[in-house]
Protein backbone atom coordinates (compact mmCIF):
# COMPACT_ATOMS: atom_id res chain seq x y z
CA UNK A 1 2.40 -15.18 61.77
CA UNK A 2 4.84 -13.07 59.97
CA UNK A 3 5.81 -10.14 61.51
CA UNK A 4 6.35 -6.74 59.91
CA UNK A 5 9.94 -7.09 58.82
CA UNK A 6 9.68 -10.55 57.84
CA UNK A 7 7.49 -9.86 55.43
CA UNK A 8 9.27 -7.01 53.82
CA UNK A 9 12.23 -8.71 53.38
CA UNK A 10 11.53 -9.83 50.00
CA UNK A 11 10.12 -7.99 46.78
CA UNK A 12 10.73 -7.35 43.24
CA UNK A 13 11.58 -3.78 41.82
CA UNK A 14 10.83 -2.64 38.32
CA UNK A 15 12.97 -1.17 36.00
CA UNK A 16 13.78 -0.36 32.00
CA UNK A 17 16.11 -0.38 30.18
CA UNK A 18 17.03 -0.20 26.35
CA UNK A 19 13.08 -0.29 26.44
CA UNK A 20 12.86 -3.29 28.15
CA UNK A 21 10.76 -3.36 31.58
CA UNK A 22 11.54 -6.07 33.79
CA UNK A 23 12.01 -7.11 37.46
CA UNK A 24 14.45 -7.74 39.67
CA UNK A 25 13.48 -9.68 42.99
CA UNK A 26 15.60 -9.80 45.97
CA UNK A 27 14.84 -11.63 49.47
CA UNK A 28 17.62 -10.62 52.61
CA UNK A 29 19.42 -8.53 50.75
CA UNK A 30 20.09 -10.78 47.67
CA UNK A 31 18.98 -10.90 44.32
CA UNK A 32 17.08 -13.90 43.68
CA UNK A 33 15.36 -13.55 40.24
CA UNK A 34 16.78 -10.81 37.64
CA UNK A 35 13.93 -11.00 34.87
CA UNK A 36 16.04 -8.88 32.27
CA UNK A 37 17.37 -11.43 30.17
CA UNK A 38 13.80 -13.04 29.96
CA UNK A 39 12.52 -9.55 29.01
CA UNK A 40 15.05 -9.35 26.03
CA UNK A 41 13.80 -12.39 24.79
CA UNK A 42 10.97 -11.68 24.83
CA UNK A 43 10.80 -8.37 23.07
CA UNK A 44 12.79 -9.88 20.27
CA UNK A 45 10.26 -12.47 19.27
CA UNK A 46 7.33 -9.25 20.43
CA UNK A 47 9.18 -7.44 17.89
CA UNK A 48 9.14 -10.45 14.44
CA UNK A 49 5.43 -11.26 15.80
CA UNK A 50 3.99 -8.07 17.11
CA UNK A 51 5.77 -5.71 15.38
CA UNK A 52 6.47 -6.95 12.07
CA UNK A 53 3.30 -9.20 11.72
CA UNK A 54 0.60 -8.54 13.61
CA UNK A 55 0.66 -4.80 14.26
CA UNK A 56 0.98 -3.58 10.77
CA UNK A 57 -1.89 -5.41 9.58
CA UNK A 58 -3.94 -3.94 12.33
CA UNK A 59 -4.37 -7.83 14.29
CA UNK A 60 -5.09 -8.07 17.95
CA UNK A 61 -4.15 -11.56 19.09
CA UNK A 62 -2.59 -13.05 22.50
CA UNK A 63 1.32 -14.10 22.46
CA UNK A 64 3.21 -16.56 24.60
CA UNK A 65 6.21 -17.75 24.54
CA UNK A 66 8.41 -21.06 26.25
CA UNK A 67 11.99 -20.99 26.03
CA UNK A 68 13.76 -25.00 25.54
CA UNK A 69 17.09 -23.67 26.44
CA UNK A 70 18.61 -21.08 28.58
CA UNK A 71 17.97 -17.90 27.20
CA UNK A 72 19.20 -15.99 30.33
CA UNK A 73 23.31 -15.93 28.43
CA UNK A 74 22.05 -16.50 24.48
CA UNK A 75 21.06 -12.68 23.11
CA UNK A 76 19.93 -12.89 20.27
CA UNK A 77 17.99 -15.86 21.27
CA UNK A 78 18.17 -18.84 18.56
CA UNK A 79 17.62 -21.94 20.70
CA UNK A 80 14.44 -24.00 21.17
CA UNK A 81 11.08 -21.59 21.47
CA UNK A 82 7.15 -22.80 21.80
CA UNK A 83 5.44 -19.72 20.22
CA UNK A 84 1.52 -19.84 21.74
CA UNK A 85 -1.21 -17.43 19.50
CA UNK A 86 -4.45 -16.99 20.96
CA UNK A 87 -7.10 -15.77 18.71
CA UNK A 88 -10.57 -14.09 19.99
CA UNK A 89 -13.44 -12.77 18.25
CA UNK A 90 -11.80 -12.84 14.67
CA UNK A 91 -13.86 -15.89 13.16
CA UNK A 92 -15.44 -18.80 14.16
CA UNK A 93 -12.90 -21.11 12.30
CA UNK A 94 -9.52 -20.61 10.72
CA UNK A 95 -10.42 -19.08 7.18
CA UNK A 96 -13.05 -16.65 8.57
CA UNK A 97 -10.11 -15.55 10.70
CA UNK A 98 -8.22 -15.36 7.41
CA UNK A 99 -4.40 -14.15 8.15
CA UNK A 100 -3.56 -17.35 9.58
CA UNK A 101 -1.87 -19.04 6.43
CA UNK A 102 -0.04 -15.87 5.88
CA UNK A 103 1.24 -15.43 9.54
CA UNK A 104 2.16 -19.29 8.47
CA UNK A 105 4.53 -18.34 5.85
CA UNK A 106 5.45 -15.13 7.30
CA UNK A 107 6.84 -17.25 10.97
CA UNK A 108 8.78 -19.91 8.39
CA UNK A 109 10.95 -17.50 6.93
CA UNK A 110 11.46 -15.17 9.92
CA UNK A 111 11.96 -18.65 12.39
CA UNK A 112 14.61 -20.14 10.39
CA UNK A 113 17.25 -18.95 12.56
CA UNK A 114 16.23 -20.98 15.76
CA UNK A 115 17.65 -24.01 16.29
CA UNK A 116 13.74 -25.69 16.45
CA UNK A 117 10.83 -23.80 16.94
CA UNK A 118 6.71 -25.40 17.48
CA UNK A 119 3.82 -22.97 17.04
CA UNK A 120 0.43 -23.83 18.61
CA UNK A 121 -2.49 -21.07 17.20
CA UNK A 122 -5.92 -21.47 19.53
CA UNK A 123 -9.02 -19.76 18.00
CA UNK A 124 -11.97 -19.43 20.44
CA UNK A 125 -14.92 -19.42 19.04
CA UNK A 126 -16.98 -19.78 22.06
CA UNK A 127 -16.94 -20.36 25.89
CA UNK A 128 -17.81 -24.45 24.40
CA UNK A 129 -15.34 -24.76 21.42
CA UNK A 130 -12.17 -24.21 20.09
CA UNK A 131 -9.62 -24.84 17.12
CA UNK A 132 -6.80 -25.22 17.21
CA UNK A 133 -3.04 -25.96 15.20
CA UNK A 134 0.19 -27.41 16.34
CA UNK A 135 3.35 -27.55 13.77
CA UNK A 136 7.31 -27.62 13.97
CA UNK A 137 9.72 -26.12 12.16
CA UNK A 138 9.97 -29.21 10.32
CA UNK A 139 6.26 -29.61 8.94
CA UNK A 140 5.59 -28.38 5.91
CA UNK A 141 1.97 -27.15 4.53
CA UNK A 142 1.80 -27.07 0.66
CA UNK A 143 -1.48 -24.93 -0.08
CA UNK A 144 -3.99 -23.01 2.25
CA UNK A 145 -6.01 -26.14 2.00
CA UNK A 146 -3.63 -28.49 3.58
CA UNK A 147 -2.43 -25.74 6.35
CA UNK A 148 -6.61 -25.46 7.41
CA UNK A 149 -7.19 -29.00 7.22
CA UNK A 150 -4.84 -29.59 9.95
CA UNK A 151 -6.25 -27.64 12.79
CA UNK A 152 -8.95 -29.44 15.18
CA UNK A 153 -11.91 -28.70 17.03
CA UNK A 154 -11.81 -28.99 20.80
């Protein structure tokens, strides 16, 4: 059993700054985990997706992101990044949701400057089924035909 100061010897404090809120964990007296380099990176990519895509064209969708390399010393950020989009209640399959070939071209031009880059976009239709899309950096879609044909159900 832990007693009373044992168990608040460790915890995480919140703070901002330049906009960013993050934590900052500590456990006997030192500072374990200092999430404000993860918080930059992710506001920059909140900012190209968010901000400059989805927000303006009044879209609600999920983001996630998974660094390759260590982002805690790169600022801006242009290693390896896994960008996640998670799509509810738009459509029932990629062209009823519509902005998904445009958020397609819109990512290739604004991605260029990472070093390598994979986007996965998940559409849930239902509790039952899904689509879904995985590409690279290096895959290429020439129409909005080809770019739907690729994603699966399941």
């Amino acid at each position: 059993m832990q007693t009373f100061l044992e168990y608040h010897k460790a915890g995480t404090m919140y703070f901002e700054l330049d906009g960013i809120e993050f934590g900052i964990s500590a456990e006997f007296g030192k500072i374990v985990e200092d999430g404000y380099c993860g918080a930059r990176a992710i506001a920059q990519f909140d900012k190209i997706i968010q901000d400059g895509f989805l927000k303006p064209r009044g879209i609600t969708a999920y983001t996630d992101y998974s660094f390759v390399d260590n982002y805690y010393e790169i600022y801006p950020y242009t290693g390896g990044l896994s960008v996640r989009i998670t799509i509810w209640d738009q459509g029932t399959t990629p062209r009823e949701v519509g902005w998904l070939y445009d958020f397609y071209k819109y990512w290739k031009k604004e991605g260029e400057f990472l070093r390598l880059y994979s986007v996965r976009i998940d559409i849930a239709a239902d509790e039952q089924r899904m689509c879904h899309i995985n590409y690279r950096e290096f895959d290429n879609f020439l129409n909005e035909e080809q770019f739907y044909s690729a994603f699966k159900v399941g």
